[in-house]
N, C-alpha and C. Protein backbone atom coordinates (compact mmCIF):
# COMPACT_ATOMS: atom_id res chain seq x y z
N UNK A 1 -63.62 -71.31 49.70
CA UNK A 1 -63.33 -71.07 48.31
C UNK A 1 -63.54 -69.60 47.95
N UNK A 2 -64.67 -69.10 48.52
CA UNK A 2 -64.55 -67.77 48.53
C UNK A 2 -63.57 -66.75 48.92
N UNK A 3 -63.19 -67.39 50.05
CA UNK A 3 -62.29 -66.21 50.67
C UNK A 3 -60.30 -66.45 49.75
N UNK A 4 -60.77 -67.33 49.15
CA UNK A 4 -59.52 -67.55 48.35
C UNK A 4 -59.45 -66.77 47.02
N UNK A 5 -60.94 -66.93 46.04
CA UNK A 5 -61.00 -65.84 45.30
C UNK A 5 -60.27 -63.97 45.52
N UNK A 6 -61.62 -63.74 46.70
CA UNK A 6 -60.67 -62.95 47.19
C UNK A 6 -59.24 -62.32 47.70
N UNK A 7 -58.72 -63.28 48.07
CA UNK A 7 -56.88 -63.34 48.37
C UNK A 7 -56.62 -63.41 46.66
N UNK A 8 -56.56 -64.24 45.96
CA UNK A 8 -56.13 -64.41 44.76
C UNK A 8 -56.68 -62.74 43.96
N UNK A 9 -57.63 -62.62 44.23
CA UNK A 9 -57.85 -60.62 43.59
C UNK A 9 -56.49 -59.76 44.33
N UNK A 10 -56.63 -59.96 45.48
CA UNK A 10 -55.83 -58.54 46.35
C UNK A 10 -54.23 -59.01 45.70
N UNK A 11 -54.29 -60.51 45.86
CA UNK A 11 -52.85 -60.65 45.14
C UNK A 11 -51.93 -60.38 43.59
N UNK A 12 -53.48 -60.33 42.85
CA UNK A 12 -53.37 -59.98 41.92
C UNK A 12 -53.31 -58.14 41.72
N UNK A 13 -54.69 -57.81 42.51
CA UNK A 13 -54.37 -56.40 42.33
C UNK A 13 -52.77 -55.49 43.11
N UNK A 14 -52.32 -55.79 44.07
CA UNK A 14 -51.23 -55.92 44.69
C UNK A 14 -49.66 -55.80 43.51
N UNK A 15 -49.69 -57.11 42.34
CA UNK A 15 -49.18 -57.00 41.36
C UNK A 15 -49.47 -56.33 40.25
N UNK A 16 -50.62 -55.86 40.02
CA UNK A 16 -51.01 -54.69 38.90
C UNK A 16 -50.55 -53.74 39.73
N UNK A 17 -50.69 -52.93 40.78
CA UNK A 17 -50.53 -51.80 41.37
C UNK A 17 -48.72 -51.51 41.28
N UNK A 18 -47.75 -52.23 41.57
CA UNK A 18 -46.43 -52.22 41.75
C UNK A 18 -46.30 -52.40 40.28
N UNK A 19 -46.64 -53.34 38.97
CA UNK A 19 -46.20 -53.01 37.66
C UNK A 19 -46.78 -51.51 37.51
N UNK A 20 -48.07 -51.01 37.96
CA UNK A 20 -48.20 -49.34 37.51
C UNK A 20 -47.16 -48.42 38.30
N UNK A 21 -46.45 -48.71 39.21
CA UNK A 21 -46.14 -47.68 39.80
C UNK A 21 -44.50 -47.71 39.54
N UNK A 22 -43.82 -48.77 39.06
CA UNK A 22 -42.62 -48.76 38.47
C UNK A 22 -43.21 -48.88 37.06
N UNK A 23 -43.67 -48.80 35.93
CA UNK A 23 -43.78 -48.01 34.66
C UNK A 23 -44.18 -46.43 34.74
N UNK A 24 -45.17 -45.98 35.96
CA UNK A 24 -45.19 -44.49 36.04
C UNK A 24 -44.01 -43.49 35.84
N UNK A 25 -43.05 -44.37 36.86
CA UNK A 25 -41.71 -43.67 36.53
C UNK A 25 -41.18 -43.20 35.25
N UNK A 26 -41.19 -44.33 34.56
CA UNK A 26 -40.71 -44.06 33.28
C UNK A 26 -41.65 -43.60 32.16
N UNK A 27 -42.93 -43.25 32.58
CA UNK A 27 -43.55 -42.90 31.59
C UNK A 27 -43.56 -41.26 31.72
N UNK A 28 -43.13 -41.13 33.13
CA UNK A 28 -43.07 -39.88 33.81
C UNK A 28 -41.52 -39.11 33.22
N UNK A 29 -40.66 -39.95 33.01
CA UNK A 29 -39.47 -39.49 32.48
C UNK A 29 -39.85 -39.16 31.31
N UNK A 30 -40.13 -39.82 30.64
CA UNK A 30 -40.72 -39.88 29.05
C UNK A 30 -40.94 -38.58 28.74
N UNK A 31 -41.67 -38.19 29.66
CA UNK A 31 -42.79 -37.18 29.24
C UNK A 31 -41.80 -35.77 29.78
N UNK A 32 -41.20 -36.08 30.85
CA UNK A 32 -40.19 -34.78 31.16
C UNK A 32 -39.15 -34.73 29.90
N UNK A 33 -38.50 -35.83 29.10
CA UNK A 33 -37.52 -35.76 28.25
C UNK A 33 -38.46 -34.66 26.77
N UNK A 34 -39.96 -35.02 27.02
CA UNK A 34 -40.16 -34.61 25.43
C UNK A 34 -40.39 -33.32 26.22
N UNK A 35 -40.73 -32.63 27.05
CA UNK A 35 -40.80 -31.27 27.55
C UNK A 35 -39.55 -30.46 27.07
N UNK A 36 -38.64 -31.34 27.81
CA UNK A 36 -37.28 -30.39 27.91
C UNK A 36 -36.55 -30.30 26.03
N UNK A 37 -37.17 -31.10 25.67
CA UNK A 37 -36.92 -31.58 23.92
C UNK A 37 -37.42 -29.69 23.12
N UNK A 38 -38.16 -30.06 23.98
CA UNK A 38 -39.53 -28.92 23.09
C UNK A 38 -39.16 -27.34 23.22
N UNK A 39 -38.71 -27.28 25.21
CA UNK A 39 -37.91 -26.20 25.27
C UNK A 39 -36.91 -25.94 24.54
N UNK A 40 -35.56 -26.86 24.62
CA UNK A 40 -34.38 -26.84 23.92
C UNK A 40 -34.88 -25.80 22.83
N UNK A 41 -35.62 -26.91 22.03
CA UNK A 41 -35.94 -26.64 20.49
C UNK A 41 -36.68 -25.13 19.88
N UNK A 42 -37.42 -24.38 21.62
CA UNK A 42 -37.48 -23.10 21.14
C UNK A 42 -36.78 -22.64 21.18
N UNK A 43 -35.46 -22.82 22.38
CA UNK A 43 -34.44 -22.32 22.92
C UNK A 43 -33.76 -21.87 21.35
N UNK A 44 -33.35 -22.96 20.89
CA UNK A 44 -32.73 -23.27 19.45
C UNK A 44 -33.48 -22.11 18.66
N UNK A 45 -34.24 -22.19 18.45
CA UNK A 45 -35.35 -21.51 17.36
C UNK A 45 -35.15 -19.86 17.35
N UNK A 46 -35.33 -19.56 19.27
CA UNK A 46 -34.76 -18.04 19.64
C UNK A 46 -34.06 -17.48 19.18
N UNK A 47 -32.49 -18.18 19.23
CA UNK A 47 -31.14 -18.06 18.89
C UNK A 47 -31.34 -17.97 17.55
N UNK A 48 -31.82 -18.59 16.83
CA UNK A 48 -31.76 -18.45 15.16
C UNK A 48 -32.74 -17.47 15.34
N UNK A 49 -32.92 -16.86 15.30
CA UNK A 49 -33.91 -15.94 14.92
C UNK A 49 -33.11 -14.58 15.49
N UNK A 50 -33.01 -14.66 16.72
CA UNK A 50 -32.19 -13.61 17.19
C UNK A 50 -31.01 -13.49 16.15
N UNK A 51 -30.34 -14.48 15.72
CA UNK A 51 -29.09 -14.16 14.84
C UNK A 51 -29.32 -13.55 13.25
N UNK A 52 -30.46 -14.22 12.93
CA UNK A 52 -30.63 -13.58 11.78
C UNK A 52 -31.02 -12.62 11.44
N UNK A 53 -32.12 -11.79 12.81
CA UNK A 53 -32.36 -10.02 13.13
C UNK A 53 -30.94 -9.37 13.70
N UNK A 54 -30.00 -9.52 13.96
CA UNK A 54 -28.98 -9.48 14.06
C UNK A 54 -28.14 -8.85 12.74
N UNK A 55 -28.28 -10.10 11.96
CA UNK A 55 -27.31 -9.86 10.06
C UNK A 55 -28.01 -9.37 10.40
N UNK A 56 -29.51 -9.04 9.75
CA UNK A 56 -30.40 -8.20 8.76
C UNK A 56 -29.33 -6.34 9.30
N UNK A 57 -29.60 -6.66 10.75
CA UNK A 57 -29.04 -5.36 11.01
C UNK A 57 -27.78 -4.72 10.88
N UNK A 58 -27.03 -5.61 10.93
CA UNK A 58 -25.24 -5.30 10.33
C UNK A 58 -25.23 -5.12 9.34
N UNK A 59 -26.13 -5.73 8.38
CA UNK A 59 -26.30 -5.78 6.89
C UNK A 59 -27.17 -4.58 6.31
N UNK A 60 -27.87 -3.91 7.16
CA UNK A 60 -28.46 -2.41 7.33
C UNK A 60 -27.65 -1.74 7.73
N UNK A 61 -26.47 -1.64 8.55
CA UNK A 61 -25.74 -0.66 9.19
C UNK A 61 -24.63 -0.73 7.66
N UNK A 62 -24.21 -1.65 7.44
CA UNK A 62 -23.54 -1.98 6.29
C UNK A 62 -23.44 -1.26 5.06
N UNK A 63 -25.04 -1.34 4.90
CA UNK A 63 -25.63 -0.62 4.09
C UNK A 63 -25.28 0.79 4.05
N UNK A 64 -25.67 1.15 5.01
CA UNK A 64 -25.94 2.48 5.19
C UNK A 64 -24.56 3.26 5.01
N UNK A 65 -23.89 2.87 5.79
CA UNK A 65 -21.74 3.20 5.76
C UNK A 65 -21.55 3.02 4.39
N UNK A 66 -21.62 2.03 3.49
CA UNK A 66 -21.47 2.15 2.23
C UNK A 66 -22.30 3.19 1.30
N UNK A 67 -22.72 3.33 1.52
CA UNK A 67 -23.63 4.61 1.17
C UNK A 67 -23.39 6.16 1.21
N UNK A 68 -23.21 5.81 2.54
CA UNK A 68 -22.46 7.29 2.81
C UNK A 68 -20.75 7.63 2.34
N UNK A 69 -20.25 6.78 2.25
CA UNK A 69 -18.92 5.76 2.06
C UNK A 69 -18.83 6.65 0.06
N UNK A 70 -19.77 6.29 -0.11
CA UNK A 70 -20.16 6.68 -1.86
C UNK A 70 -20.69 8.02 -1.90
N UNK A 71 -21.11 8.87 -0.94
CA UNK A 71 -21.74 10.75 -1.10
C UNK A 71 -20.76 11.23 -0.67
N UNK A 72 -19.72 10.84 0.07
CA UNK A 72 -18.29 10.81 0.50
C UNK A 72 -17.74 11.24 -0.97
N UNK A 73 -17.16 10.04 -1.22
CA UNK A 73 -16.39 10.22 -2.53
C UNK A 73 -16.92 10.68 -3.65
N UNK A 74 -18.39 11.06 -3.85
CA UNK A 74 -18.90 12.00 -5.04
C UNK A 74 -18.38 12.98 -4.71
N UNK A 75 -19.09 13.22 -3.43
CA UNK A 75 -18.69 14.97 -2.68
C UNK A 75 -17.11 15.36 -2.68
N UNK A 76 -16.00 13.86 -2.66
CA UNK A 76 -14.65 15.01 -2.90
C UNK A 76 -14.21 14.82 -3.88
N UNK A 77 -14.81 14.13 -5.20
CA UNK A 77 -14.78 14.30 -6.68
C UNK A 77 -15.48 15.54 -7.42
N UNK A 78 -16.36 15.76 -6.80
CA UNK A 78 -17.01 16.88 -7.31
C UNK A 78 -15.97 18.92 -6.30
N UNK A 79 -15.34 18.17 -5.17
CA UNK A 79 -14.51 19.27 -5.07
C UNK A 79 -13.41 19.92 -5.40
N UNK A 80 -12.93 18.56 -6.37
CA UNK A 80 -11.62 17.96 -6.80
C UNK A 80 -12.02 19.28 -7.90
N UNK A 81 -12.77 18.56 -8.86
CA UNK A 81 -13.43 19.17 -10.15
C UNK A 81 -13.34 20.64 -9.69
N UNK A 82 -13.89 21.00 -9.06
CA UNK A 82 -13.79 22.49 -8.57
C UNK A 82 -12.65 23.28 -8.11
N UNK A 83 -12.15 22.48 -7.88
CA UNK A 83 -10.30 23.16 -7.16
C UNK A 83 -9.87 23.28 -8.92
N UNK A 84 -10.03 21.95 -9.69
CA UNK A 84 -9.12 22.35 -10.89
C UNK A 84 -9.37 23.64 -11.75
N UNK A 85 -10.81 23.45 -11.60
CA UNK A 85 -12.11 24.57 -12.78
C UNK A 85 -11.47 25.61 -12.27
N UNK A 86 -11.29 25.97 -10.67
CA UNK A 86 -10.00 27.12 -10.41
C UNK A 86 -9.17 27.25 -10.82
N UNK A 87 -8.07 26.24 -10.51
CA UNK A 87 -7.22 26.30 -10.93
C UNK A 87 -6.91 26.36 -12.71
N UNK A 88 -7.68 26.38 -13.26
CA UNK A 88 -7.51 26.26 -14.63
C UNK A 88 -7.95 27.66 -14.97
N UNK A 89 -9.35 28.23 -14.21
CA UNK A 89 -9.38 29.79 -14.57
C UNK A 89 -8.19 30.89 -14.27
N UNK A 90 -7.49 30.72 -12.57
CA UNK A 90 -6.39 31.18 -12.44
C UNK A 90 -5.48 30.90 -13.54
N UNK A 91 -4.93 29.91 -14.35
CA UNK A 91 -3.76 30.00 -15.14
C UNK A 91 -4.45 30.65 -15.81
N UNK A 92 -5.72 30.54 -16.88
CA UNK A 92 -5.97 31.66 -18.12
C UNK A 92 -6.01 33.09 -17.72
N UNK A 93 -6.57 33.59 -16.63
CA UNK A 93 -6.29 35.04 -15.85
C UNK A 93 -4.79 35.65 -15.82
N UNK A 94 -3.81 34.45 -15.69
CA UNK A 94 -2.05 35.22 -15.72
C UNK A 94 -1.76 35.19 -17.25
């Protein structure tokens, strides 16, 4: 009776050991899916971030061209003004 206990353990432990070692698998997947989840998701995160230091900077270069874009056209309004202020002293001089 004893040695049956025993058989009835190993048989039992035998079946705990093979249910742990086919759920390992999948607990093992599990755990690789939320890894690669997590990468993706900085992956993701990078990209947005990279894109939006990106605008900021087109939107600075942007800036800046429009700007100059505008000391531009003061500067040949204000030469304009000056060609005429000539031209208007030349006619009163004849």
């Amino acid at each position: 009776m004893e040695n049956g206990y025993v058989i009835l353990g190993i048989v039992a432990l035998l079946f705990i050991c093979m249910y742990g070692y086919a759920y390992a698998s999948v607990v093992l997947e599990k755990i690789q899916e939320k890894k690669l989840k997590k990468i993706e998701l900085k992956k993701e995160q990078l990209l947005l971030e990279e894109k939006i230091l990106k605008q900021k900077s087109r939107e600075e270069k942007i800036g800046q061209l429009n700007k100059r874009s505008q000391e531009i056209k003061l500067e040949l309004e204000r030469l304009e003004q000056k060609k005429q202020e000539r031209e208007m002293k030349n006619l009163k001089i004849s």
